[in-house]
C-alpha atoms as a PDB file:
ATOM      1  CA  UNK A   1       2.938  73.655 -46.549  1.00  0.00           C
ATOM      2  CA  UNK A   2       3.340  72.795 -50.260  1.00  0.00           C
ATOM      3  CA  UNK A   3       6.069  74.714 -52.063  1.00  0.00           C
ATOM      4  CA  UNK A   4       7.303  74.256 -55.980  1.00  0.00           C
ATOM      5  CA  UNK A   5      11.072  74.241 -56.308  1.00  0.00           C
ATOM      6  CA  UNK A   6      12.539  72.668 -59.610  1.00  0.00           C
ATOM      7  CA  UNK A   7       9.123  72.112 -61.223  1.00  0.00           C
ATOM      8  CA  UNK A   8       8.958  69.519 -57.808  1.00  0.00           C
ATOM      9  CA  UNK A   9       6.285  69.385 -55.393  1.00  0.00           C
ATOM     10  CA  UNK A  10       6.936  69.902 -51.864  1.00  0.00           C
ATOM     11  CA  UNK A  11       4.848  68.996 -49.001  1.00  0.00           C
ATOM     12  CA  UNK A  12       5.666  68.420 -45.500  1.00  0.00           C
ATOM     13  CA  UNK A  13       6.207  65.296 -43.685  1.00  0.00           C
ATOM     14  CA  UNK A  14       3.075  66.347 -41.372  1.00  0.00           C
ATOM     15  CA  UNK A  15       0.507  66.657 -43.883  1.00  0.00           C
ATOM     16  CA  UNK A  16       1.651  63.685 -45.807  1.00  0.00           C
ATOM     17  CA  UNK A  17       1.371  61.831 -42.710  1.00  0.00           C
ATOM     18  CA  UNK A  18      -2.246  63.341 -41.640  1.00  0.00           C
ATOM     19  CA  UNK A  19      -2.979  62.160 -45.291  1.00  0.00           C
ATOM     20  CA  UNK A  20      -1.780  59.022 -44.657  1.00  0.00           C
ATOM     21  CA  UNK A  21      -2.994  58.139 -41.309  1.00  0.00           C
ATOM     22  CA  UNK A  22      -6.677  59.318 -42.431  1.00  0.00           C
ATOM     23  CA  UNK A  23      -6.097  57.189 -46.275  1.00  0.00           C
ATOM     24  CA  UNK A  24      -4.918  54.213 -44.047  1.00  0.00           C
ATOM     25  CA  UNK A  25      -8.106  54.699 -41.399  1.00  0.00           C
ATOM     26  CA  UNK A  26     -10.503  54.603 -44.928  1.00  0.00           C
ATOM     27  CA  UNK A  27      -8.324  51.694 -46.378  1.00  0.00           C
ATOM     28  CA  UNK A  28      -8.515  49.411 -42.927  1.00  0.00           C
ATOM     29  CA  UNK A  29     -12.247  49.779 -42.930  1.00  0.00           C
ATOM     30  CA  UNK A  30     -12.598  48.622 -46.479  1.00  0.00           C
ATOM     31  CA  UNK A  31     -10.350  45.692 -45.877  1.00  0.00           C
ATOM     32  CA  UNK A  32     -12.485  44.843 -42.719  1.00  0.00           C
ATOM     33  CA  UNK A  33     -15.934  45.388 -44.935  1.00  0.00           C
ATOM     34  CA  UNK A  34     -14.710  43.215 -47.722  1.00  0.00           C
ATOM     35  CA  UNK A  35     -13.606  40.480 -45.538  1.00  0.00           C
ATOM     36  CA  UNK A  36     -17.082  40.370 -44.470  1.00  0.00           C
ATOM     37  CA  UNK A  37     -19.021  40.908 -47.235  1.00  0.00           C
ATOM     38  CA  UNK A  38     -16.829  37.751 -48.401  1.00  0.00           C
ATOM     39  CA  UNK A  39     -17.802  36.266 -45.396  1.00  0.00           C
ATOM     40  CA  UNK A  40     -14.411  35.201 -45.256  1.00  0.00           C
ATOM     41  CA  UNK A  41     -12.868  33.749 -41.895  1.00  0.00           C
ATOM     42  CA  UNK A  42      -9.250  34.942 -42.333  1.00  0.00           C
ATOM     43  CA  UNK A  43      -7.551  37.036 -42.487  1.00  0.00           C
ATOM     44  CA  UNK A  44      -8.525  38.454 -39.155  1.00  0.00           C
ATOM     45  CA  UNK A  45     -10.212  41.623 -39.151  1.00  0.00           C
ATOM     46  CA  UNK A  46      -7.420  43.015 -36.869  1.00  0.00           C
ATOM     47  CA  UNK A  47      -4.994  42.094 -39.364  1.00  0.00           C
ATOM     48  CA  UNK A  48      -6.716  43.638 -42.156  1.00  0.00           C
ATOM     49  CA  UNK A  49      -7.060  46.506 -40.426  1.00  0.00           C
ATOM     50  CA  UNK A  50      -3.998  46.706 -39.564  1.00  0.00           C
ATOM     51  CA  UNK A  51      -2.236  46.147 -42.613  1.00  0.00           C
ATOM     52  CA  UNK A  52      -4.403  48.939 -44.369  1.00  0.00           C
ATOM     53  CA  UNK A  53      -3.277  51.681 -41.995  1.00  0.00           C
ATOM     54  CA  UNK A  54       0.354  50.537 -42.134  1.00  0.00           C
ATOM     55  CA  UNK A  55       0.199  50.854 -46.385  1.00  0.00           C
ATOM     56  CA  UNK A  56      -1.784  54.062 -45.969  1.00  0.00           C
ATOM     57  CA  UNK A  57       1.110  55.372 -43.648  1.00  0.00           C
ATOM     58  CA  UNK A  58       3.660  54.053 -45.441  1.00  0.00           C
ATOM     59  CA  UNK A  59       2.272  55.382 -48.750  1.00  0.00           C
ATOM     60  CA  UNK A  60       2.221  58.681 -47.522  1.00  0.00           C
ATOM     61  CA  UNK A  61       6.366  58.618 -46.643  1.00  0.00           C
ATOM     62  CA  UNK A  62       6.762  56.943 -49.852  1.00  0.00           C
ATOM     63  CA  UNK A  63       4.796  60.169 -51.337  1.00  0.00           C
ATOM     64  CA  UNK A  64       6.483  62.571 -49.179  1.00  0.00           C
ATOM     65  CA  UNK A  65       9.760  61.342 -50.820  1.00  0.00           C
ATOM     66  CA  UNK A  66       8.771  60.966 -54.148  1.00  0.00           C
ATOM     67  CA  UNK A  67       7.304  64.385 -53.759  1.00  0.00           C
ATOM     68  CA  UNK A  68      10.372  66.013 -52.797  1.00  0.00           C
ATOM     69  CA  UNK A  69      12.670  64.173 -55.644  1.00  0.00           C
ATOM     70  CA  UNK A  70      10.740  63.154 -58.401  1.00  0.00           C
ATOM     71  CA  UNK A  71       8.966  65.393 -61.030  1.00  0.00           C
ATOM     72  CA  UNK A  72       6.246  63.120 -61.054  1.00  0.00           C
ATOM     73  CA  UNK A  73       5.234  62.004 -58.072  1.00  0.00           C
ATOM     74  CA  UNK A  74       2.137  60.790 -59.028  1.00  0.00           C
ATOM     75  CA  UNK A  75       2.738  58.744 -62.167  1.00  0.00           C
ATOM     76  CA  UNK A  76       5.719  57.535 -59.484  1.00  0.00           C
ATOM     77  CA  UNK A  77       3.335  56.478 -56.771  1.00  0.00           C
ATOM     78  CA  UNK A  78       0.751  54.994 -59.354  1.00  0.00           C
ATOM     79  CA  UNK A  79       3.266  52.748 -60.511  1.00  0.00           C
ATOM     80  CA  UNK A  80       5.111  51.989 -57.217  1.00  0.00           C
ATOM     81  CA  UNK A  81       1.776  51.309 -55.364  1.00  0.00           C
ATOM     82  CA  UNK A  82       0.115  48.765 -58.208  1.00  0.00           C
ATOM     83  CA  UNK A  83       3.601  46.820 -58.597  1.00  0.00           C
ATOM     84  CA  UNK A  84       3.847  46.637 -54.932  1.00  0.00           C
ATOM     85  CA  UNK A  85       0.063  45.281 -54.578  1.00  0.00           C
ATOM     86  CA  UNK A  86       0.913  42.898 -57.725  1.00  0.00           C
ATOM     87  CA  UNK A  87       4.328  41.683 -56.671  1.00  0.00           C
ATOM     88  CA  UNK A  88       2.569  40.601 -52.579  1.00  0.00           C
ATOM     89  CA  UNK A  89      -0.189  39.060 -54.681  1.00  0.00           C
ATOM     90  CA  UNK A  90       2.647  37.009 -56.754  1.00  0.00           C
ATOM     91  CA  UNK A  91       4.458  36.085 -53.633  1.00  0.00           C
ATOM     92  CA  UNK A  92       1.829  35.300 -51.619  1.00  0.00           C
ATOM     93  CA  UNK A  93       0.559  32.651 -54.257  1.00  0.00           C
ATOM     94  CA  UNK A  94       3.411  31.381 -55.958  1.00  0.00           C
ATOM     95  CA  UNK A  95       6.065  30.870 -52.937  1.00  0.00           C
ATOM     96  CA  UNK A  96       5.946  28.534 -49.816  1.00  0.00           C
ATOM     97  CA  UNK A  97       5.174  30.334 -46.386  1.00  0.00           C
ATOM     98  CA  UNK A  98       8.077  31.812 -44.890  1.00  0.00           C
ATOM     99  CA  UNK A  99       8.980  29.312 -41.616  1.00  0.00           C
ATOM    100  CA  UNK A 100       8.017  30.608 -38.629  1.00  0.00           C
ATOM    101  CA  UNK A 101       5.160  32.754 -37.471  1.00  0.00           C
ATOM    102  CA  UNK A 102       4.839  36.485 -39.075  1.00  0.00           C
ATOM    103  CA  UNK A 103       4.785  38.324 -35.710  1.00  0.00           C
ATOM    104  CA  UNK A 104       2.508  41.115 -34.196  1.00  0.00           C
ATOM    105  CA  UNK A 105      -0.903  40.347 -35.637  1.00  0.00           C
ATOM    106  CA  UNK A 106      -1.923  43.519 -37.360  1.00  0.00           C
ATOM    107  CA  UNK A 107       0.877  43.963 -39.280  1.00  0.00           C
ATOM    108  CA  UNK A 108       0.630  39.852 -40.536  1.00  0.00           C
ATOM    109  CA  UNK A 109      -0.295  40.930 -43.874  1.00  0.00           C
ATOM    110  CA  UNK A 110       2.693  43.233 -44.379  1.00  0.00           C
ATOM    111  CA  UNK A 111       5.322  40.795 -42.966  1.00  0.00           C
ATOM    112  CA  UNK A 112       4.133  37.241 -44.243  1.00  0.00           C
ATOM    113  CA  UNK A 113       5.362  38.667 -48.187  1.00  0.00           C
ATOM    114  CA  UNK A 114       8.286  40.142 -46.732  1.00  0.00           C
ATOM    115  CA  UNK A 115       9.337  36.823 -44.786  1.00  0.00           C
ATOM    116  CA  UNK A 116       9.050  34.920 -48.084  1.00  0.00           C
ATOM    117  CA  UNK A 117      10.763  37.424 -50.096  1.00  0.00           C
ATOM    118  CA  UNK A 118      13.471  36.670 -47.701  1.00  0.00           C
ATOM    119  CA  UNK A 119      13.335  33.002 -48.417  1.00  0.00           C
ATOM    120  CA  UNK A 120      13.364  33.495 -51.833  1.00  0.00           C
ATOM    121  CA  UNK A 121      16.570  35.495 -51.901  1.00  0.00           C
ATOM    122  CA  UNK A 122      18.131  33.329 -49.326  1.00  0.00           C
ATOM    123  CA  UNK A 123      18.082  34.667 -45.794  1.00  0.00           C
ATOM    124  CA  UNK A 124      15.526  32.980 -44.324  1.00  0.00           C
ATOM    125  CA  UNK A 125      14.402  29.335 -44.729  1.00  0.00           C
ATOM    126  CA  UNK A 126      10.775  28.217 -45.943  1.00  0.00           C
ATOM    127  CA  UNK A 127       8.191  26.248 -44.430  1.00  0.00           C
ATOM    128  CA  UNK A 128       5.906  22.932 -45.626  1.00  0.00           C
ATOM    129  CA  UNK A 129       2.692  25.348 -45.923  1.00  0.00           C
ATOM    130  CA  UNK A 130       1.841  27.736 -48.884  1.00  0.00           C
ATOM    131  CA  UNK A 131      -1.339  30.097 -48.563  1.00  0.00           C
ATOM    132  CA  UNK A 132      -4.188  28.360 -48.991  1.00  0.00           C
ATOM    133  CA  UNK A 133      -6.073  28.762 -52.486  1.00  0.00           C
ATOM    134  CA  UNK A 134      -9.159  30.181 -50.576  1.00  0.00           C
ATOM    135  CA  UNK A 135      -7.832  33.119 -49.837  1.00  0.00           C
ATOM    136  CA  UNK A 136      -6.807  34.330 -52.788  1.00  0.00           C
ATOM    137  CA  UNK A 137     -10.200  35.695 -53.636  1.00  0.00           C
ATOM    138  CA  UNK A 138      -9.935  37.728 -50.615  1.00  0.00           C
ATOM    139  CA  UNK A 139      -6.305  38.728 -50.230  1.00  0.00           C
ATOM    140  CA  UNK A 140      -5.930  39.546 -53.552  1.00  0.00           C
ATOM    141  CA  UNK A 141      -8.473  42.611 -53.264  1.00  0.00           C
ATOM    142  CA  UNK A 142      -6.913  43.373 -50.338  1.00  0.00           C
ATOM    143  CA  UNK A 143      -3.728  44.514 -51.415  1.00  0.00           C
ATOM    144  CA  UNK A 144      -4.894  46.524 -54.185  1.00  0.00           C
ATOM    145  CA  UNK A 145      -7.625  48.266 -51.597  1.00  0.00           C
ATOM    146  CA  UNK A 146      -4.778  50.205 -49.820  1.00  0.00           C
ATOM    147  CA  UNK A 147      -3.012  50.992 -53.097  1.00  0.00           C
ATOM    148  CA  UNK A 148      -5.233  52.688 -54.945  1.00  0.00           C
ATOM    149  CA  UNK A 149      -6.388  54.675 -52.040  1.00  0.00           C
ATOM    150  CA  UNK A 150      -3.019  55.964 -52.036  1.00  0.00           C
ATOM    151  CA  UNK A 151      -2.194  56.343 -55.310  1.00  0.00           C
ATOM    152  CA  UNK A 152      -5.625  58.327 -56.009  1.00  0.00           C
ATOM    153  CA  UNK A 153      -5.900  60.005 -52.595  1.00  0.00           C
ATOM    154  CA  UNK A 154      -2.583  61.171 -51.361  1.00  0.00           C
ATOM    155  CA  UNK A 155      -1.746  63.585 -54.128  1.00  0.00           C
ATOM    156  CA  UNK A 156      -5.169  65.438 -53.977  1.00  0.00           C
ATOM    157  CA  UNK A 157      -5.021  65.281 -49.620  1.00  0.00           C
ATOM    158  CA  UNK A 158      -1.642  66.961 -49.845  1.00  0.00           C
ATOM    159  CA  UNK A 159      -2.589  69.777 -52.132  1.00  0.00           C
ATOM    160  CA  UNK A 160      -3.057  73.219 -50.957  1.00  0.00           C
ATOM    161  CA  UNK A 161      -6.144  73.516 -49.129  1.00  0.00           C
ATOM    162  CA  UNK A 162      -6.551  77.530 -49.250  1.00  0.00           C
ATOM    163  CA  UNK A 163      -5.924  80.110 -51.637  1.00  0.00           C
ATOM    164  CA  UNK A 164      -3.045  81.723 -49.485  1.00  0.00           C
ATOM    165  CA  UNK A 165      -1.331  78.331 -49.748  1.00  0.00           C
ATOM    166  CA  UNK A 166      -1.629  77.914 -53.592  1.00  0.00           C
ATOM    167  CA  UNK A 167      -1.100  81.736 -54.074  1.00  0.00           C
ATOM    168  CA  UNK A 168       2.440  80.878 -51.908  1.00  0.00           C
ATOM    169  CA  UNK A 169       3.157  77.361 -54.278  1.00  0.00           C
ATOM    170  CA  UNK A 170       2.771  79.511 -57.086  1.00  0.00           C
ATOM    171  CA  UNK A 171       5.051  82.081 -56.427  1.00  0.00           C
END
């Protein structure tokens, strides 16, 4: 249901999720496609995959939030989603690897910035590896993939979808 209260947006948490599970579904398959259209041999496609569902889903809570306390959602998401996407990208070249391995496999791509982050800011200790320079042509893409799905999907998959619905928002 989407409501207007406060010149704010409302949506449930169940269509921002069906938005977000379907966004993530589209944004693991184009991670998987590039990867081979790069011909690329890593990431693994089950990390790629993975990691595109997991932003699409987590986009849409981010959304869902934004929606329900921001006046502009959008513009919010926009920017949240692109400095997300830029600041991995930044991380992922710039800093060591995180010591340690990054965990369940599909959700690599989502942890390995996070780990380093935590190095950075002191809570966890860095390793002798950085990401290798290949990548980069590849990786790079792939974060922005998910995040302009999101930010250009998710607030025209949460609209109303019937005229009852937007004849209710309007009221």
């Amino acid at each position: 249901m989407v409501q207007l209260e406060h010149g704010r947006r409302r949506i449930g948490i169940g269509r921002a999720l069906a938005a977000g599970a379907a966004i993530g579904l589209l944004a693991a398959a184009l991670d998987v496609a590039e990867v081979a259209v790069l011909g690329a041999k890593s990431p693994p496609a089950l990390a790629s995959a993975g990691a595109g569902f997991a932003a699409g889903v987590l986009g849409s809570l981010v959304y869902w939030w934004f929606a329900r306390s921001l006046r502009r959602p959008d513009a919010a998401l926009w920017i949240t989603t692109i400095a997300l996407a830029t600041a991995i990208g930044v991380l992922e070249v710039t800093l060591p690897a995180a010591a340690g391995g990054v965990g369940w496999l599909p959700l690599a791509g989502l942890i390995a910035p996070l780990k380093q982050l935590g190095a950075a800011i002191g809570l966890l200790h860095f390793g002798a590896g950085h990401f290798p320079a290949a990548f980069v042509r590849v990786t790079v893409p792939m974060n922005y993939i998910p995040a302009i799905l999101v930010a250009g999907l998710m607030p025209r998959w949460t609209r109303a979808s019937n005229s009852r619905t937007r004849a209710h928002a309007a009221t």
